[in-house]
PDB file of N, CA and C in Angstrom:
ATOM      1  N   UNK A   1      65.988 156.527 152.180  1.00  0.00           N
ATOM      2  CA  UNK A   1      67.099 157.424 152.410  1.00  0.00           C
ATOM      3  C   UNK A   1      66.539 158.779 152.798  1.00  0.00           C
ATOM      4  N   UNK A   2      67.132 159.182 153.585  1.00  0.00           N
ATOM      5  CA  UNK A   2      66.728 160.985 153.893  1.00  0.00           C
ATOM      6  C   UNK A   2      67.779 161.305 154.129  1.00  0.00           C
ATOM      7  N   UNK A   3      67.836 162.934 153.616  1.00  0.00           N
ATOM      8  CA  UNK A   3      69.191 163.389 153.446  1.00  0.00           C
ATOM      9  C   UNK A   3      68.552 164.694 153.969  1.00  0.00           C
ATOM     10  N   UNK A   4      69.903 165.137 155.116  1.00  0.00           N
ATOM     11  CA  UNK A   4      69.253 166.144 155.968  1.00  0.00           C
ATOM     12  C   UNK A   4      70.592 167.094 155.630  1.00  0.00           C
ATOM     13  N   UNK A   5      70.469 168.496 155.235  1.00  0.00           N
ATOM     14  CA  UNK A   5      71.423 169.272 155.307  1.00  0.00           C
ATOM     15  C   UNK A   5      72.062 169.708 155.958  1.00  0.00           C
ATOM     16  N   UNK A   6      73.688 169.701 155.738  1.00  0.00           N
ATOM     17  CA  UNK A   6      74.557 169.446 156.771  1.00  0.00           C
ATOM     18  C   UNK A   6      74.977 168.389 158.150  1.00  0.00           C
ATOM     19  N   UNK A   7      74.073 167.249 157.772  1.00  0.00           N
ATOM     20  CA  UNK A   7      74.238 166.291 158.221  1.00  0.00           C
ATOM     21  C   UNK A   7      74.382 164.656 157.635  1.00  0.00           C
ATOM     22  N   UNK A   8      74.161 165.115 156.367  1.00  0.00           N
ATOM     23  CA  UNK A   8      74.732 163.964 155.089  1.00  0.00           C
ATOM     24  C   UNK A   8      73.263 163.149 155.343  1.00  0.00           C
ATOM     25  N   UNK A   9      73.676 161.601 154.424  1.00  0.00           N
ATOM     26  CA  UNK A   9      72.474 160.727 154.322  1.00  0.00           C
ATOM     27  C   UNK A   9      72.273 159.887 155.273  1.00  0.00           C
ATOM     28  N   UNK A  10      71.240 159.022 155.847  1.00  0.00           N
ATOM     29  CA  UNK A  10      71.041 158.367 156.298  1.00  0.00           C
ATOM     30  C   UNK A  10      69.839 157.400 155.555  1.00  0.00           C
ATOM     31  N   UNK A  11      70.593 155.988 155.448  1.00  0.00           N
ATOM     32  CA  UNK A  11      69.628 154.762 154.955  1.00  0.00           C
ATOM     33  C   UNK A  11      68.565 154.143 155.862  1.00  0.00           C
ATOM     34  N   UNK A  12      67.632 153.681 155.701  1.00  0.00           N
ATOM     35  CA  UNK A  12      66.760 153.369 156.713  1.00  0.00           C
ATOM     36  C   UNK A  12      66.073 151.983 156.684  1.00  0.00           C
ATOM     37  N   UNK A  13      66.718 150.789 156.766  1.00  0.00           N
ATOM     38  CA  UNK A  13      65.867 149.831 157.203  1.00  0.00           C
ATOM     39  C   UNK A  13      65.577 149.106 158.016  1.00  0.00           C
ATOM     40  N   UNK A  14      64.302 147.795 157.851  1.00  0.00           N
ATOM     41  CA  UNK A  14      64.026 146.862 159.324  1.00  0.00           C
ATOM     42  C   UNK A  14      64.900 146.076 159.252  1.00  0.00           C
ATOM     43  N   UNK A  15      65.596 146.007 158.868  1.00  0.00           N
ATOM     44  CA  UNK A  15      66.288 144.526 158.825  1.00  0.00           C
ATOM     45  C   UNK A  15      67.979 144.818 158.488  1.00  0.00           C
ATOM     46  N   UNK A  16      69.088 143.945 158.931  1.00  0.00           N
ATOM     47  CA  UNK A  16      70.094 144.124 158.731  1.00  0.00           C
ATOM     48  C   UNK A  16      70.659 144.231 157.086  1.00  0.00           C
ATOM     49  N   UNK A  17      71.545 144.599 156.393  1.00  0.00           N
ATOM     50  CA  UNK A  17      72.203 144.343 155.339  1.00  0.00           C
ATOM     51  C   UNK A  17      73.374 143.405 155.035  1.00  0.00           C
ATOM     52  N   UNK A  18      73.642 142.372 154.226  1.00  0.00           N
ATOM     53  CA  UNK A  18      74.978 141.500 153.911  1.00  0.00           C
ATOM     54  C   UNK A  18      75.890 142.436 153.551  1.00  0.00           C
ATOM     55  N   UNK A  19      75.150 143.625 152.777  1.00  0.00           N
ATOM     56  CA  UNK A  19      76.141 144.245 151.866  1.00  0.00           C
ATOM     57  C   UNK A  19      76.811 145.585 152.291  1.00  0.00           C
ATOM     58  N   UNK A  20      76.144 145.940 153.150  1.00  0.00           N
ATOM     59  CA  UNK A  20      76.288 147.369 153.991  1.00  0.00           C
ATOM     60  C   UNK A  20      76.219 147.306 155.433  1.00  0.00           C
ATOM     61  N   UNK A  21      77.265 148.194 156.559  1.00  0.00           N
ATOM     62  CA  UNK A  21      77.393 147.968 157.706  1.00  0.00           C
ATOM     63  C   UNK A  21      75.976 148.948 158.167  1.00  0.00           C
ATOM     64  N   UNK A  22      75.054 148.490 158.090  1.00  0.00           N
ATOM     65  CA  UNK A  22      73.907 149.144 159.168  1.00  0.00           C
ATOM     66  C   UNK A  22      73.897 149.027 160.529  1.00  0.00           C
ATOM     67  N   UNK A  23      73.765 149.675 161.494  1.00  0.00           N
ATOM     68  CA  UNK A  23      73.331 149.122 162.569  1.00  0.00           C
ATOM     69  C   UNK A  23      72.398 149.708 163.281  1.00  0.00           C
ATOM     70  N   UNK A  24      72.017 148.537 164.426  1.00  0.00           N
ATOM     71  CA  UNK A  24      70.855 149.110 164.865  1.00  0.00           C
ATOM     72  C   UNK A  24      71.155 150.144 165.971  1.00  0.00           C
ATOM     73  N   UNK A  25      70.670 151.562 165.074  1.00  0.00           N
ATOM     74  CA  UNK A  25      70.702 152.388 166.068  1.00  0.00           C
ATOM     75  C   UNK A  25      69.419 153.461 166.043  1.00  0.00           C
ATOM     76  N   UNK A  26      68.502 152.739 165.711  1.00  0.00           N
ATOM     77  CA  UNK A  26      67.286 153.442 164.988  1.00  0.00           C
ATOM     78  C   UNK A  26      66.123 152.832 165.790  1.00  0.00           C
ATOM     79  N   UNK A  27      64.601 153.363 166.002  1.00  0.00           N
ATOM     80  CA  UNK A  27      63.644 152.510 166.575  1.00  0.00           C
ATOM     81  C   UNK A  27      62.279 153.438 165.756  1.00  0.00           C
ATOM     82  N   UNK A  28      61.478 152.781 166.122  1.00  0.00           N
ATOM     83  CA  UNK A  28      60.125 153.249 165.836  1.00  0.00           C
ATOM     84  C   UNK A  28      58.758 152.552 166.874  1.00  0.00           C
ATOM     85  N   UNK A  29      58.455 154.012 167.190  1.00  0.00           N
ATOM     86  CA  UNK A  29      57.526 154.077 168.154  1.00  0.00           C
ATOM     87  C   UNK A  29      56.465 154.891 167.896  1.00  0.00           C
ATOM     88  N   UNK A  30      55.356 153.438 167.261  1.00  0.00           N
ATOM     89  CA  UNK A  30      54.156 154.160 166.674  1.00  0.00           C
ATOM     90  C   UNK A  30      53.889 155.149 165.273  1.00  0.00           C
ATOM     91  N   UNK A  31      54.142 156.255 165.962  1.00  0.00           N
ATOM     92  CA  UNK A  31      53.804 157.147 164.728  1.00  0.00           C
ATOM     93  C   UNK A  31      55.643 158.277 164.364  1.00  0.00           C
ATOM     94  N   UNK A  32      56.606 157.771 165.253  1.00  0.00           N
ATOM     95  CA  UNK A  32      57.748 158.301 166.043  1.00  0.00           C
ATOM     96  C   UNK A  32      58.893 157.578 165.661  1.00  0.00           C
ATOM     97  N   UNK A  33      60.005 157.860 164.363  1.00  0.00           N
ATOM     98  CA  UNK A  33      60.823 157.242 164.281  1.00  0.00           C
ATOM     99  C   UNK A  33      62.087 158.207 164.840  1.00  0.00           C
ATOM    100  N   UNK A  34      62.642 157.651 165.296  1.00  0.00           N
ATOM    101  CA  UNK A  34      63.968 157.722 166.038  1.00  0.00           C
ATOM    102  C   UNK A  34      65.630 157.298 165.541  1.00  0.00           C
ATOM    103  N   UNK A  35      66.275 158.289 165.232  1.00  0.00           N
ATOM    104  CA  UNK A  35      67.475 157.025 164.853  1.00  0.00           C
ATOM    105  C   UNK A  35      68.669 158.262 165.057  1.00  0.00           C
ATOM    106  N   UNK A  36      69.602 157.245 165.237  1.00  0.00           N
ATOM    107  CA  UNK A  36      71.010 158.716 165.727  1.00  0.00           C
ATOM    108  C   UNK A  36      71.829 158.559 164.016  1.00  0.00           C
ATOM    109  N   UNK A  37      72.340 159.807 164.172  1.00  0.00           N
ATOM    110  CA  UNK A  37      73.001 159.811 162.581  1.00  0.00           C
ATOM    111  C   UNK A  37      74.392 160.527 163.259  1.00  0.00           C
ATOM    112  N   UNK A  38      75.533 160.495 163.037  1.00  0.00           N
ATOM    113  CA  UNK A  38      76.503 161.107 163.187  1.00  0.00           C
ATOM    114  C   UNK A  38      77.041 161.960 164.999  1.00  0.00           C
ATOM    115  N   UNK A  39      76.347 160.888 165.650  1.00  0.00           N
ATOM    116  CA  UNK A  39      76.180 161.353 166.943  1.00  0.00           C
ATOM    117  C   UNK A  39      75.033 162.420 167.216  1.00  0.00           C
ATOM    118  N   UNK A  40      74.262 162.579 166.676  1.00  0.00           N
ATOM    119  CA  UNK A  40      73.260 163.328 166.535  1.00  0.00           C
ATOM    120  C   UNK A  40      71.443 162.841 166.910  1.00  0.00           C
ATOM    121  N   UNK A  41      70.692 162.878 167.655  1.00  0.00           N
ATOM    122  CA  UNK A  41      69.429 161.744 167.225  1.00  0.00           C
ATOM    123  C   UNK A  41      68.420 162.979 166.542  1.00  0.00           C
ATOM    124  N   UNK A  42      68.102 162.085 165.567  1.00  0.00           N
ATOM    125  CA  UNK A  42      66.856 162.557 164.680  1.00  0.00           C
ATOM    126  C   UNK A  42      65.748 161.968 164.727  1.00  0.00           C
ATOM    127  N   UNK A  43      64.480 162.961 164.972  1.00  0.00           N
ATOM    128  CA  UNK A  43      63.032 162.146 165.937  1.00  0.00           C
ATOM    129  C   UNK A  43      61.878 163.364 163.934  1.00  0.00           C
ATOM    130  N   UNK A  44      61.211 161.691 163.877  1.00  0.00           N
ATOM    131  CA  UNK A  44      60.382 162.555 162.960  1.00  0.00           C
ATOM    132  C   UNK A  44      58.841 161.950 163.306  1.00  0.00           C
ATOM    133  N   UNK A  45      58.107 162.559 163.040  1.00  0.00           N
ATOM    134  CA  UNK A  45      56.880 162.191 163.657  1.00  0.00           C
ATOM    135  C   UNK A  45      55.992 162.484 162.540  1.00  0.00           C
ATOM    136  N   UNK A  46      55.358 161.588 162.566  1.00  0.00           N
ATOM    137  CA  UNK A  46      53.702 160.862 161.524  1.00  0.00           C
ATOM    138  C   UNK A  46      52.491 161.167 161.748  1.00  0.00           C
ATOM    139  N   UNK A  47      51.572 161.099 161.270  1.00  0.00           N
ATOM    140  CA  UNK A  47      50.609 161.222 161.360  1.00  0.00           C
ATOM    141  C   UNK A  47      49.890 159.924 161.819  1.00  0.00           C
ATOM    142  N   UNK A  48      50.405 158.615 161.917  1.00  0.00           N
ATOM    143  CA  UNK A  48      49.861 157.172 162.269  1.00  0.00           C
ATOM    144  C   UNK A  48      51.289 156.655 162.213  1.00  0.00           C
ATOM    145  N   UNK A  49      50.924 155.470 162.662  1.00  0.00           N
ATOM    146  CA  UNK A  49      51.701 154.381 162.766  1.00  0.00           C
ATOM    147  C   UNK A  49      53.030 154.122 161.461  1.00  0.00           C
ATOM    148  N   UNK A  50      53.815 154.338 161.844  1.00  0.00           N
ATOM    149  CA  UNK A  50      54.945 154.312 160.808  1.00  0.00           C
ATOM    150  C   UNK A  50      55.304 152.474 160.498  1.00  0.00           C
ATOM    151  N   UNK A  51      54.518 151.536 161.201  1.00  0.00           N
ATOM    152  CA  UNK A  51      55.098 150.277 160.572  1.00  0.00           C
ATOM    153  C   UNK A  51      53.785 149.639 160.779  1.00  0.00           C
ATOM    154  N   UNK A  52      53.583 148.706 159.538  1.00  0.00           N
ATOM    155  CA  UNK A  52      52.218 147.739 159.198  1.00  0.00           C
ATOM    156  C   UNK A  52      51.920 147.429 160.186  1.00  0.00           C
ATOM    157  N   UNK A  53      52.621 146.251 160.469  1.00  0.00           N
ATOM    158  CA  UNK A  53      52.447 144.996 161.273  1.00  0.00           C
ATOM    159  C   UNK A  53      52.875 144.915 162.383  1.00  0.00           C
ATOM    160  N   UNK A  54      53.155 145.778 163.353  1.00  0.00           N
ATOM    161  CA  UNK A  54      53.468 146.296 164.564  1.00  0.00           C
ATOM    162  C   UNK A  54      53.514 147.603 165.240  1.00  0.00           C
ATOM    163  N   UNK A  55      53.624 148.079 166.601  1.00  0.00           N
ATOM    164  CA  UNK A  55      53.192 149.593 166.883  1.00  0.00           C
ATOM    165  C   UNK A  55      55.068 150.051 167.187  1.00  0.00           C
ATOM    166  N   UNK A  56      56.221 148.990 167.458  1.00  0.00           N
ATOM    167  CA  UNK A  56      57.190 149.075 168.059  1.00  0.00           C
ATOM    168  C   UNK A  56      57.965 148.006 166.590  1.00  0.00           C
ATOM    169  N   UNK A  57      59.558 148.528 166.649  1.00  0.00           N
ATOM    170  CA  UNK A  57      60.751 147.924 165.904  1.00  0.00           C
ATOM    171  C   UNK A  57      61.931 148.738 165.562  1.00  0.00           C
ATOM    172  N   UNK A  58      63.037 148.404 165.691  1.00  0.00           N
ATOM    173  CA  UNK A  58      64.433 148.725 165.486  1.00  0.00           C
ATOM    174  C   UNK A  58      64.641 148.855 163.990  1.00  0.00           C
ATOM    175  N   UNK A  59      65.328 150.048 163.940  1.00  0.00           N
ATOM    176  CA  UNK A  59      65.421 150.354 162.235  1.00  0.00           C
ATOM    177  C   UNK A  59      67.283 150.093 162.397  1.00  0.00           C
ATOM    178  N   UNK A  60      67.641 150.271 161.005  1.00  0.00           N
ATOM    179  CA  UNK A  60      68.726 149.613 161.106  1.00  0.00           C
ATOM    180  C   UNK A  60      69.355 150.750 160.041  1.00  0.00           C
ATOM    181  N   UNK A  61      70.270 151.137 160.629  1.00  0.00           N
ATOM    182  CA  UNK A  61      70.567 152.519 160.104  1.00  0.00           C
ATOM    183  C   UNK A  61      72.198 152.590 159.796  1.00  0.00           C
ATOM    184  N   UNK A  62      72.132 153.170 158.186  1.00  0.00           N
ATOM    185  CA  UNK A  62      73.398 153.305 157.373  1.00  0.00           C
ATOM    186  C   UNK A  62      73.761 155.010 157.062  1.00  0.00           C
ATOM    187  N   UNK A  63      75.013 155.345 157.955  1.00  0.00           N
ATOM    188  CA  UNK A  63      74.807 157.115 158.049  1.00  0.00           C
ATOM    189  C   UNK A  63      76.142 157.279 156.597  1.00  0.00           C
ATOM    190  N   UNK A  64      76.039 158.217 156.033  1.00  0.00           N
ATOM    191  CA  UNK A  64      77.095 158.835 155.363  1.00  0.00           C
ATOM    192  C   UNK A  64      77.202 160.387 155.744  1.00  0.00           C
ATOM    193  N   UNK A  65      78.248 160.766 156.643  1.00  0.00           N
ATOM    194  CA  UNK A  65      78.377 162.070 156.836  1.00  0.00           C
ATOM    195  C   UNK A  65      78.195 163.553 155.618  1.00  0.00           C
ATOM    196  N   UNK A  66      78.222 164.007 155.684  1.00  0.00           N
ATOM    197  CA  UNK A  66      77.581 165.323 155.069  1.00  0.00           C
ATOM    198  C   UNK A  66      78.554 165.413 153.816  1.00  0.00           C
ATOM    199  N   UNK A  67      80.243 165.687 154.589  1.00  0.00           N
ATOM    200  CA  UNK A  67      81.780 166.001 153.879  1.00  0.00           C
ATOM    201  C   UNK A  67      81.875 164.453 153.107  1.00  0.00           C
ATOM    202  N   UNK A  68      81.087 163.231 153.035  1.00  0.00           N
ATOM    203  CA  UNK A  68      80.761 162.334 151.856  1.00  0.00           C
ATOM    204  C   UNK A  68      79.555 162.234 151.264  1.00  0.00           C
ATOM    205  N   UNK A  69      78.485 162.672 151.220  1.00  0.00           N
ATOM    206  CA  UNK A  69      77.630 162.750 150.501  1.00  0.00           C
ATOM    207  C   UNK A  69      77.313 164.156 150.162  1.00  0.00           C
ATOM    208  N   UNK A  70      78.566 164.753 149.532  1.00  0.00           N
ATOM    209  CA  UNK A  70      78.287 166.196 149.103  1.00  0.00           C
ATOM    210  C   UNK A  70      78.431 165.898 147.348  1.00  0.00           C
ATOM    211  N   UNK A  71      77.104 166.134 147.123  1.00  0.00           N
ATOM    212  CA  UNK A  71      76.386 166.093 145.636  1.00  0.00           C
ATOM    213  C   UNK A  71      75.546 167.023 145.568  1.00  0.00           C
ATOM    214  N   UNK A  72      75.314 167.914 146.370  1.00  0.00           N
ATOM    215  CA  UNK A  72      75.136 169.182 145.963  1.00  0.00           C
ATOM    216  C   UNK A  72      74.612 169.835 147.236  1.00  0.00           C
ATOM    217  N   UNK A  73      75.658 170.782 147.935  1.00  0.00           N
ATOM    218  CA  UNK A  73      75.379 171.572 148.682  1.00  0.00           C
ATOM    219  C   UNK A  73      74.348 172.635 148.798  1.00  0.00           C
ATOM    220  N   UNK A  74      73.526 172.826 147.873  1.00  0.00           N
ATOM    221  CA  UNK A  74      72.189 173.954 148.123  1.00  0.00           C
ATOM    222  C   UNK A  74      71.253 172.793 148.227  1.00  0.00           C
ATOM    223  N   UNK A  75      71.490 172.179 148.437  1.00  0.00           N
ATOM    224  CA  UNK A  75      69.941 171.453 148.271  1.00  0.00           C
ATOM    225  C   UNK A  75      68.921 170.873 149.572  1.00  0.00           C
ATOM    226  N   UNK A  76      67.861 170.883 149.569  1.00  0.00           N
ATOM    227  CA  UNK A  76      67.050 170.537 150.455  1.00  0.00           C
ATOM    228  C   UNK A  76      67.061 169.423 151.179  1.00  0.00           C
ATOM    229  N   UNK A  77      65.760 169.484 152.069  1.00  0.00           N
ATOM    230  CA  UNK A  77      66.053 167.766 152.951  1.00  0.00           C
ATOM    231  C   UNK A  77      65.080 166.788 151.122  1.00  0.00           C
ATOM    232  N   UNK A  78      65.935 166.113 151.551  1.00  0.00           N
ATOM    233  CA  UNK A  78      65.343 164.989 150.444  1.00  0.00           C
ATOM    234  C   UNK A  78      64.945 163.622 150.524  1.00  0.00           C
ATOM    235  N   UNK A  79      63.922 163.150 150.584  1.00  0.00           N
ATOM    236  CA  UNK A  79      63.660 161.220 150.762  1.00  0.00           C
ATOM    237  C   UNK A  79      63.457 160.623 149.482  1.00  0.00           C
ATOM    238  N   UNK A  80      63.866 159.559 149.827  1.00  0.00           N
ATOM    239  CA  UNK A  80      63.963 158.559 148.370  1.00  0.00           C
ATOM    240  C   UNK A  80      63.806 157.183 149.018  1.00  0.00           C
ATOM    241  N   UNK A  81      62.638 156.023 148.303  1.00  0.00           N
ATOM    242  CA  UNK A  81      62.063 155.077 148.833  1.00  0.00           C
ATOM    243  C   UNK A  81      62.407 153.888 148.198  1.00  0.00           C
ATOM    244  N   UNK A  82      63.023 152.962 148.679  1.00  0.00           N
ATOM    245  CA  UNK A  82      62.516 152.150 147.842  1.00  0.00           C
ATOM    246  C   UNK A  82      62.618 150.614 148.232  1.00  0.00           C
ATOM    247  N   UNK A  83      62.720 149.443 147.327  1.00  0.00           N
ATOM    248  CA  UNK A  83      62.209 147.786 147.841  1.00  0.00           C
ATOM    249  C   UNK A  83      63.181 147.308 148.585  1.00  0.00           C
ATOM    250  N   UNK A  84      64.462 147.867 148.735  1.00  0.00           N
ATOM    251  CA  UNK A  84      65.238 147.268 149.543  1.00  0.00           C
ATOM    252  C   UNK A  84      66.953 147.952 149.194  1.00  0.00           C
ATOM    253  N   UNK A  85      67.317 148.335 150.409  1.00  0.00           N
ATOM    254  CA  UNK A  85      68.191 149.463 151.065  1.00  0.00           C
ATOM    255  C   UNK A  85      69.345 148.940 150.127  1.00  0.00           C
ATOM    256  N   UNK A  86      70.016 148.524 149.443  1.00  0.00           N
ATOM    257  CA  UNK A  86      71.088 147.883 148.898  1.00  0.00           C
ATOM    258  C   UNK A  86      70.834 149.250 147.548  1.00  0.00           C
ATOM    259  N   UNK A  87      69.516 148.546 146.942  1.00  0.00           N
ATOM    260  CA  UNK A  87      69.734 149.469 145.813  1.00  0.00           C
ATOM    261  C   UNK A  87      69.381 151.146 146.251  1.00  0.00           C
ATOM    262  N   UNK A  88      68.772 151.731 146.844  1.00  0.00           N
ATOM    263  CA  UNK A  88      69.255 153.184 147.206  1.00  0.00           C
ATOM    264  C   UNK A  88      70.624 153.711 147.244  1.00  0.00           C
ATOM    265  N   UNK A  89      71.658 152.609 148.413  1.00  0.00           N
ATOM    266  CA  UNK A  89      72.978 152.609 148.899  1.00  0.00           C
ATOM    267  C   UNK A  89      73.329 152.993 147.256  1.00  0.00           C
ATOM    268  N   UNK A  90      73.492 152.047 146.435  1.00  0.00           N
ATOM    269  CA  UNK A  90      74.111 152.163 144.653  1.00  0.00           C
ATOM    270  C   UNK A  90      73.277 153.453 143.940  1.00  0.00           C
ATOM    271  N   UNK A  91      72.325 153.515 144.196  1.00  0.00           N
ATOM    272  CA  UNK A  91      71.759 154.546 142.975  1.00  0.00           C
ATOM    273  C   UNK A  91      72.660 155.871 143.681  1.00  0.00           C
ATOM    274  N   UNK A  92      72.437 155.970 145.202  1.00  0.00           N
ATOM    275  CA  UNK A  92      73.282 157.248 145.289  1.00  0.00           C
ATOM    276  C   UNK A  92      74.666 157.568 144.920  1.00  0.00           C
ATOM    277  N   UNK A  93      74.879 156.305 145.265  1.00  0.00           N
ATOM    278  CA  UNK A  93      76.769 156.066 145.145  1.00  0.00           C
ATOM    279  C   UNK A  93      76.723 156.919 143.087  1.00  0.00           C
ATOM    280  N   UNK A  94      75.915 155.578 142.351  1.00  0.00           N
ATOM    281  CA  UNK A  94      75.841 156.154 141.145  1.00  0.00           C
ATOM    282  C   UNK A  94      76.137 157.381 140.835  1.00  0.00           C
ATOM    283  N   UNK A  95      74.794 158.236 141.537  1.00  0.00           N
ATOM    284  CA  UNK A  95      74.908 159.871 141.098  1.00  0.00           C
ATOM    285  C   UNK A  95      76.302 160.457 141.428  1.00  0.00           C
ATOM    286  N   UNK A  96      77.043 160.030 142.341  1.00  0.00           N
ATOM    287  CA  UNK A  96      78.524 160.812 143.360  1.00  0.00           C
ATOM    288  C   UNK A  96      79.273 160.743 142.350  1.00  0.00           C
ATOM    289  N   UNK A  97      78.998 159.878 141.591  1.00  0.00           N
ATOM    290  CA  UNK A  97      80.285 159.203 140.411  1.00  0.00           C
ATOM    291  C   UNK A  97      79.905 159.926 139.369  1.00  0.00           C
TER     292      UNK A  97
END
């Protein structure tokens, strides 16, 4: 998850979700991930290769606008990692509640 201020959260994975509408509107190129959030594209860049086992792949991207993921307006850009995009989606939801 990365959460960019004033532009709400965005989820980030390779692969589709059962449980959440992701779509692919995300890529990664090399060291260069790419993905549009709210009509917006957001380009962040690495120091190496952002995926193991390939230099190229489509990320699969879950946006929540800003005016719904407002849990606290002063706050910074923030990332949070983890084994698989379902449980991020809930832990945040959690905190909103």
């Amino acid at each position: 998850m990365i959460y960019l201020p004033g532009r709400g959260e965005s989820y980030l994975a390779l692969s589709p979700s059962a449980e959440y509408p992701l779509q692919a509107s995300g890529w990664v190129d090399h060291n260069i991930l790419r993905f549009f959030a709210g009509g917006e594209m957001i380009e962040i860049t690495g120091k190496s290769n952002m995926l193991q086992k390939s230099d190229f792949g489509t990320v699969w991207v879950y946006h929540v606008p800003e005016s719904d993921a407002d849990r606290a307006r002063d706050r910074g850009v923030e990332f949070s990692c983890g084994d698989k995009v379902e449980s991020l989606i809930r832990m945040h939801q959690k905190k909103e509640n």
